[in-house]
Protein backbone atom coordinates (compact mmCIF):
# COMPACT_ATOMS: atom_id res chain seq x y z
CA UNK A 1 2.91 0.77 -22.55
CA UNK A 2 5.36 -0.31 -19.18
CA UNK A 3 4.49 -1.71 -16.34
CA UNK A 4 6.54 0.89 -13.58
CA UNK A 5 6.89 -1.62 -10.88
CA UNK A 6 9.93 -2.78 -13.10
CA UNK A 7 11.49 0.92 -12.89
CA UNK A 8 10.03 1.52 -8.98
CA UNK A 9 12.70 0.43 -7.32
CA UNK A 10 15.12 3.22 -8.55
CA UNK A 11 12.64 5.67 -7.09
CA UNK A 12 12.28 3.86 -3.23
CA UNK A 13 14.82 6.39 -2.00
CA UNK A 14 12.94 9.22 -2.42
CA UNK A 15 9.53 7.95 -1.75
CA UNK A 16 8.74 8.44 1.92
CA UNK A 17 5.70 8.12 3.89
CA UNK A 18 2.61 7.90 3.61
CA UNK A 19 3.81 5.55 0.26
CA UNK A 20 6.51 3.94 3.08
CA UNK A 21 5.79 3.28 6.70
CA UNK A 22 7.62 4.67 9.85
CA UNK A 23 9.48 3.03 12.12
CA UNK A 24 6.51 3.70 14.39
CA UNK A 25 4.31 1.80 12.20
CA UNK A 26 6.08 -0.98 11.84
CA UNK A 27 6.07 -1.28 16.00
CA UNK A 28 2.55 -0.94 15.92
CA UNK A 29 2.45 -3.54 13.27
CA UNK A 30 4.67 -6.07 15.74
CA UNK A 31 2.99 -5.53 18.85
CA UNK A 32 -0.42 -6.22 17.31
CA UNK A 33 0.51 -9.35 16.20
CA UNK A 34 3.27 -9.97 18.47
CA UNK A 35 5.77 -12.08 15.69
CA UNK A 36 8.74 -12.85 17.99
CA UNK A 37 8.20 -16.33 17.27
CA UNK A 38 6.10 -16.24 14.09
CA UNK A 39 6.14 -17.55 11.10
CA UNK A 40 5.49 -14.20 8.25
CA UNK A 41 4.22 -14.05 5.11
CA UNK A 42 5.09 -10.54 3.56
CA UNK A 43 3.05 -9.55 0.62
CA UNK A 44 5.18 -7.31 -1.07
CA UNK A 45 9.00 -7.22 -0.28
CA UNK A 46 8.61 -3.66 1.69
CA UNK A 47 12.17 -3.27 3.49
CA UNK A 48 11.16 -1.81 6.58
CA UNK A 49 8.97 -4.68 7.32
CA UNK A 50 12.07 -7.62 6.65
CA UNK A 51 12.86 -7.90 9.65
CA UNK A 52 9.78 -9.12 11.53
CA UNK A 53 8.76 -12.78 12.79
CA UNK A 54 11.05 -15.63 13.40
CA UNK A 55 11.10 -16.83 9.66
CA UNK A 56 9.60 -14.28 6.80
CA UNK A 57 8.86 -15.03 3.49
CA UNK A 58 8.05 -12.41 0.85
CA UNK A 59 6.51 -12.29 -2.27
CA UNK A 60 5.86 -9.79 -4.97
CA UNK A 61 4.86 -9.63 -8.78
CA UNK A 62 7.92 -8.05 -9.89
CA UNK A 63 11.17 -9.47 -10.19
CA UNK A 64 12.71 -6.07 -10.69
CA UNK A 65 11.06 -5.32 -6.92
CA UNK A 66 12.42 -7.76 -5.76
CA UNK A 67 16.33 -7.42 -6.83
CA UNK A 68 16.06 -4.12 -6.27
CA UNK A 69 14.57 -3.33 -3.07
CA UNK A 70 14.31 -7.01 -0.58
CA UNK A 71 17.30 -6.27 1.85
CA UNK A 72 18.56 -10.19 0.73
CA UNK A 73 17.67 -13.24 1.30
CA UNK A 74 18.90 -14.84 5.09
CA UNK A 75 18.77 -17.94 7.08
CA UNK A 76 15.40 -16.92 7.97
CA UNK A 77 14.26 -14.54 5.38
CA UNK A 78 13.68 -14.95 1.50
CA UNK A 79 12.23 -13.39 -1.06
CA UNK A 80 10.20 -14.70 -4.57
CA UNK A 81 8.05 -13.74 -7.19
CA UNK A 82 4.60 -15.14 -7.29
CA UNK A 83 1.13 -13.77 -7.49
CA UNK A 84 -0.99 -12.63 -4.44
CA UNK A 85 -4.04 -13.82 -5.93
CA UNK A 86 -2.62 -17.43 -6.18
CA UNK A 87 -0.13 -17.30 -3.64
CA UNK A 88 2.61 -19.93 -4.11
CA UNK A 89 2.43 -21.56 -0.85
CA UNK A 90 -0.19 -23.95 1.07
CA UNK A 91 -3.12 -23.46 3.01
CA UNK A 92 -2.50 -23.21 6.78
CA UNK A 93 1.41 -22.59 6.44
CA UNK A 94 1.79 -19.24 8.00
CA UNK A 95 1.18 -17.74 11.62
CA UNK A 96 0.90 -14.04 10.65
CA UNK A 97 0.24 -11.96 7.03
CA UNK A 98 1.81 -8.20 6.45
CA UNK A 99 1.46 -6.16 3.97
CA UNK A 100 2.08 -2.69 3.28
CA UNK A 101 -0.92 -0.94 0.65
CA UNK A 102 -0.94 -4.54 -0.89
CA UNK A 103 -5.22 -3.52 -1.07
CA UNK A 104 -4.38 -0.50 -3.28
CA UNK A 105 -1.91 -2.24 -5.79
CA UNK A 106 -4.28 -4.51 -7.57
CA UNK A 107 -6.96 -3.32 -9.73
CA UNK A 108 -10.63 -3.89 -8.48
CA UNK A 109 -12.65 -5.21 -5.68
CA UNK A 110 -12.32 -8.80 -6.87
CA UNK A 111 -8.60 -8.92 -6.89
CA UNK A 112 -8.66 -7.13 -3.16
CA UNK A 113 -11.37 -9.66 -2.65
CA UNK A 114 -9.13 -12.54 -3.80
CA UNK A 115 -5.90 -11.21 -2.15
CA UNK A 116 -7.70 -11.41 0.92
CA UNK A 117 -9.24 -14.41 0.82
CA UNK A 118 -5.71 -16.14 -0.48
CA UNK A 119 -4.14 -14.04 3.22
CA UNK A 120 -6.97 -16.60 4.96
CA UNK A 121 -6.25 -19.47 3.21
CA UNK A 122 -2.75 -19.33 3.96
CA UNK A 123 -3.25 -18.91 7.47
CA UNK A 124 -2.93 -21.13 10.38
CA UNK A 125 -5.65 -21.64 12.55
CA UNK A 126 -5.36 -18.39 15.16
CA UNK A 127 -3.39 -16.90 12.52
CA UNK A 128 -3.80 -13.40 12.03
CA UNK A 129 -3.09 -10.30 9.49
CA UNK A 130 -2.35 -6.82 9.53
CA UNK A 131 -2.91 -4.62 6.47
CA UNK A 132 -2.08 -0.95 6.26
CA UNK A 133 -4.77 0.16 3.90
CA UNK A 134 -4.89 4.04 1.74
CA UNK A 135 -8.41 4.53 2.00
CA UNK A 136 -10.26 7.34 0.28
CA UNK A 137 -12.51 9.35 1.57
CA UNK A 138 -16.26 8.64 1.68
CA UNK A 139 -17.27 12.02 -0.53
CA UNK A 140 -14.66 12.95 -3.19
CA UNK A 141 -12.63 15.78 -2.34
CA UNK A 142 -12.78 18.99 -5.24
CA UNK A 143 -9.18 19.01 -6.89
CA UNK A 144 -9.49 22.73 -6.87
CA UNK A 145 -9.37 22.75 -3.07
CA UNK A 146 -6.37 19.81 -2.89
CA UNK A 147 -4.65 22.63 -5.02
CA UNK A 148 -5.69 25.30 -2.71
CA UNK A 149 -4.78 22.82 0.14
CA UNK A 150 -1.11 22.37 -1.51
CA UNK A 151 -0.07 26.49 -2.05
CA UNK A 152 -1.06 26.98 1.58
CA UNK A 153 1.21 24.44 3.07
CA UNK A 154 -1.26 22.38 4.40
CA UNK A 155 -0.26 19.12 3.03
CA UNK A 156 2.20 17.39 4.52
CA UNK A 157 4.83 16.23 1.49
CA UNK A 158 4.32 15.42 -2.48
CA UNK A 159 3.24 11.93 -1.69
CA UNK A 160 0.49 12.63 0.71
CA UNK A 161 -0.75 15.31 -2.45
CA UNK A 162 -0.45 12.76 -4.49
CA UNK A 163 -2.43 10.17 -3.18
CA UNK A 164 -5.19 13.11 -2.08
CA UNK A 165 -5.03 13.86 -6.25
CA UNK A 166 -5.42 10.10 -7.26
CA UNK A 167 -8.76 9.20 -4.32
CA UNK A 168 -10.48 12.47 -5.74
CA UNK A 169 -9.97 11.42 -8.95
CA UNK A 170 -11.24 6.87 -8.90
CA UNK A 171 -13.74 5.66 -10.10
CA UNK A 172 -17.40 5.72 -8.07
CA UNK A 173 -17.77 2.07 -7.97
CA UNK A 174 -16.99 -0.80 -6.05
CA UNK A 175 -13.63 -0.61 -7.70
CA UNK A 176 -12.80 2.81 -6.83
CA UNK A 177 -9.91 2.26 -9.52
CA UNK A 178 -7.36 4.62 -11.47
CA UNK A 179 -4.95 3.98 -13.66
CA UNK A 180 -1.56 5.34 -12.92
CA UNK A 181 -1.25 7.86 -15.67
CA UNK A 182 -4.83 9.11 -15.04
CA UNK A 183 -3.31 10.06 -11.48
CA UNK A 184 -0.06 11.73 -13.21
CA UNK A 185 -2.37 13.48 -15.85
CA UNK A 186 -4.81 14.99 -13.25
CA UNK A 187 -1.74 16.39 -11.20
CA UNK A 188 0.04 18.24 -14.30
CA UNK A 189 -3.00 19.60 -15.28
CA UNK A 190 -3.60 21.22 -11.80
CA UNK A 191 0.04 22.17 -10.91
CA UNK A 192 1.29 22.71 -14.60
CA UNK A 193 4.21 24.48 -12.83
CA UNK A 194 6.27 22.26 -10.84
CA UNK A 195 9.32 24.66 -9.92
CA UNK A 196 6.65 27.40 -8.40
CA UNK A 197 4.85 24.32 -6.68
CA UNK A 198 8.68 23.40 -5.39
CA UNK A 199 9.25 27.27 -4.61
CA UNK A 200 5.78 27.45 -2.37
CA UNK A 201 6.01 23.78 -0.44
CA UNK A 202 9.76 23.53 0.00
CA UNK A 203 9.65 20.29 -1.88
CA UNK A 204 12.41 19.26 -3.61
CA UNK A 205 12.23 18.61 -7.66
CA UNK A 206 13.35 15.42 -7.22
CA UNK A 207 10.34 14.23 -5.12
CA UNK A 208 7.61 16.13 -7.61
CA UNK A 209 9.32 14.26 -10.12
CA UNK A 210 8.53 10.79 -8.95
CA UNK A 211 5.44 10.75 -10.40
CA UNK A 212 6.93 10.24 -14.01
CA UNK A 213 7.19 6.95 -13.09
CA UNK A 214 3.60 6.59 -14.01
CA UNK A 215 4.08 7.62 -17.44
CA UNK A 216 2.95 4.88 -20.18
CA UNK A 217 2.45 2.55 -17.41
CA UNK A 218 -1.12 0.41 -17.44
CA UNK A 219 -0.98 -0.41 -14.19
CA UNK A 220 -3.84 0.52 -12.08
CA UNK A 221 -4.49 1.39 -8.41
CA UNK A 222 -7.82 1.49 -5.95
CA UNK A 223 -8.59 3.46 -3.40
CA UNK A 224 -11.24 2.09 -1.78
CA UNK A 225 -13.49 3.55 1.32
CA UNK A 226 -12.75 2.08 4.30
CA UNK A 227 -16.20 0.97 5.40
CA UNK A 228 -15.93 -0.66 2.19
CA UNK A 229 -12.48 -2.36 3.04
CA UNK A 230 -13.61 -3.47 6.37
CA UNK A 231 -16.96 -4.98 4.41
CA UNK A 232 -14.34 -6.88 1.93
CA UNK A 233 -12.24 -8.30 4.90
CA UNK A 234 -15.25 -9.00 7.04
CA UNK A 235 -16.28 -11.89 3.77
CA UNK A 236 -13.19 -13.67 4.90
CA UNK A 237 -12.21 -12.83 8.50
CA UNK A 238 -13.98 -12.68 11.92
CA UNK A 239 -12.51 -10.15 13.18
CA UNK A 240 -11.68 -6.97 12.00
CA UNK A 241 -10.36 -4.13 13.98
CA UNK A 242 -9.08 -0.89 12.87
CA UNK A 243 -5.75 0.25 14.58
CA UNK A 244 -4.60 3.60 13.50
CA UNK A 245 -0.42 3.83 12.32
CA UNK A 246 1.17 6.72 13.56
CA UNK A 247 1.44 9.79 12.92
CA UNK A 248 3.27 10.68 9.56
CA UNK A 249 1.06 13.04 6.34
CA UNK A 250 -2.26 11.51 5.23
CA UNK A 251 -1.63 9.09 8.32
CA UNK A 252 -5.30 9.20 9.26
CA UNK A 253 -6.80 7.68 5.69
CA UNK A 254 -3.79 5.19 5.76
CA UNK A 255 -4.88 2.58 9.19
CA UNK A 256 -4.01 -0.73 9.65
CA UNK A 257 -6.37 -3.26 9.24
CA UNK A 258 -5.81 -5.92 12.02
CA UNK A 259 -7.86 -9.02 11.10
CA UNK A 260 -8.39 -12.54 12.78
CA UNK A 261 -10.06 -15.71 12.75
CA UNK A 262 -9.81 -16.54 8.99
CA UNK A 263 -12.45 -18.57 7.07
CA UNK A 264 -11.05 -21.29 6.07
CA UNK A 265 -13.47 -22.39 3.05
């Protein structure tokens, strides 16, 4: 068994949103928080987000990430490994916390619960955060009609299917978890034939094929509702808006969550 964040990176190229954001997200991320002169902490090392605040720092899990994907380290930017649920800096130190699906990456409610309350402890007084979130729906959506969805051209590009595939098929409880090969396994049995799926969507092989990535990996994901991810943040932050983040496929189940006034415990 692997964990795939060590092979991800070789994949970034041809991942593309709703698993990246736009350059219209990222905006929306900067002029909520307004970062010209703030002080970031990145959780992840997403590229398209390097270039915000005044200073960043980034951290992420996986060393491989990080070679492979942070744009480099600069006077005012640098990368690290460390863990999000023990972040490797002190309480108060930051102005502003990003992060791009950093609540679908862990494994359960208490590690978004923890990587949430760690974004609070970090942050300065008036600090706040923005989150975009890949919520799942509140009912569970029938495979057979993602499928159906798919061969019509009604979903947007692989990764948006993808996604749909993996929130139909999480656990029901407060985890609303799914281990990585579950989400490959469900999507070969329902589209055993990749080419014709290529041949219908206009979708090219290479994208399909991303999803092998998953294979033998333990890693797993959670899709959680988002009442249930604005109940999780509200436990650690007084405010919590939702701000949607553009327009791209699967946009509307992928929001940011803009949070302030941190509870400092």
């Amino acid at each position: 068994m692997t964990n795939h964040w060590d092979n991800y990176h070789r994949h970034w190229k041809l991942l593309d949103a709703p698993l990246r954001p736009t350059a219209e997200t990222v905006g929306i991320v900067e002029r909520e928080l307004d970062l010209d002169e703030a002080d970031v902490l990145l959780l992840g090392v997403t590229p398209e987000l390097a270039g915000l605040g005044r200073t960043m720092l980034a951290v992420d899990g996986s060393a491989a990430m990080v070679s492979g994907v942070w744009p480099g380290d600069s006077a005012c930017r640098r990368a690290m490994t460390g863990n999000w649920l023990d972040l490797p800096i002190g309480s108060l130190s930051v102005d502003a916390v990003i992060g791009d699906g950093c609540l679908t990456v862990v494994d359960s409610a208490d590690a978004r619960h923890a990587v949430l309350g760690e974004a609070a402890r970090v942050l300065k007084p008036g600090g706040r955060a923005a989150i975009r979130v890949f919520a799942g729906p509140e009912t569970f959506e029938d495979l057979r009609a993602i499928k159906g969805e798919a061969f019509a051209g009604e979903i947007g590009n692989f990764h948006a299917l993808k996604w749909r595939i993996a929130m139909a098929c999480t656990t029901s409880d407060r985890d609303r978890a799914i281990k990585v090969q579950a989400i490959r396994d469900a999507f070969d049995r329902n589209f055993p034939d990749r080419a014709a799926l290529a041949a219908k969507t206009g979708w090219s092989m290479a994208s399909i094929n991303t999803i092998d990535i998953y294979v033998g990996s333990e890693t797993a994901y959670c899709f959680a509702s988002l009442a249930m991810l604005v109940d999780e943040a509200s436990s650690w932050f007084g405010q919590v808006r939702v701000v949607p983040s553009g327009s791209y496929p699967l946009a509307e189940r992928c929001p940011l969550l803009v949070l302030g006034s941190p509870r400092h415990r």
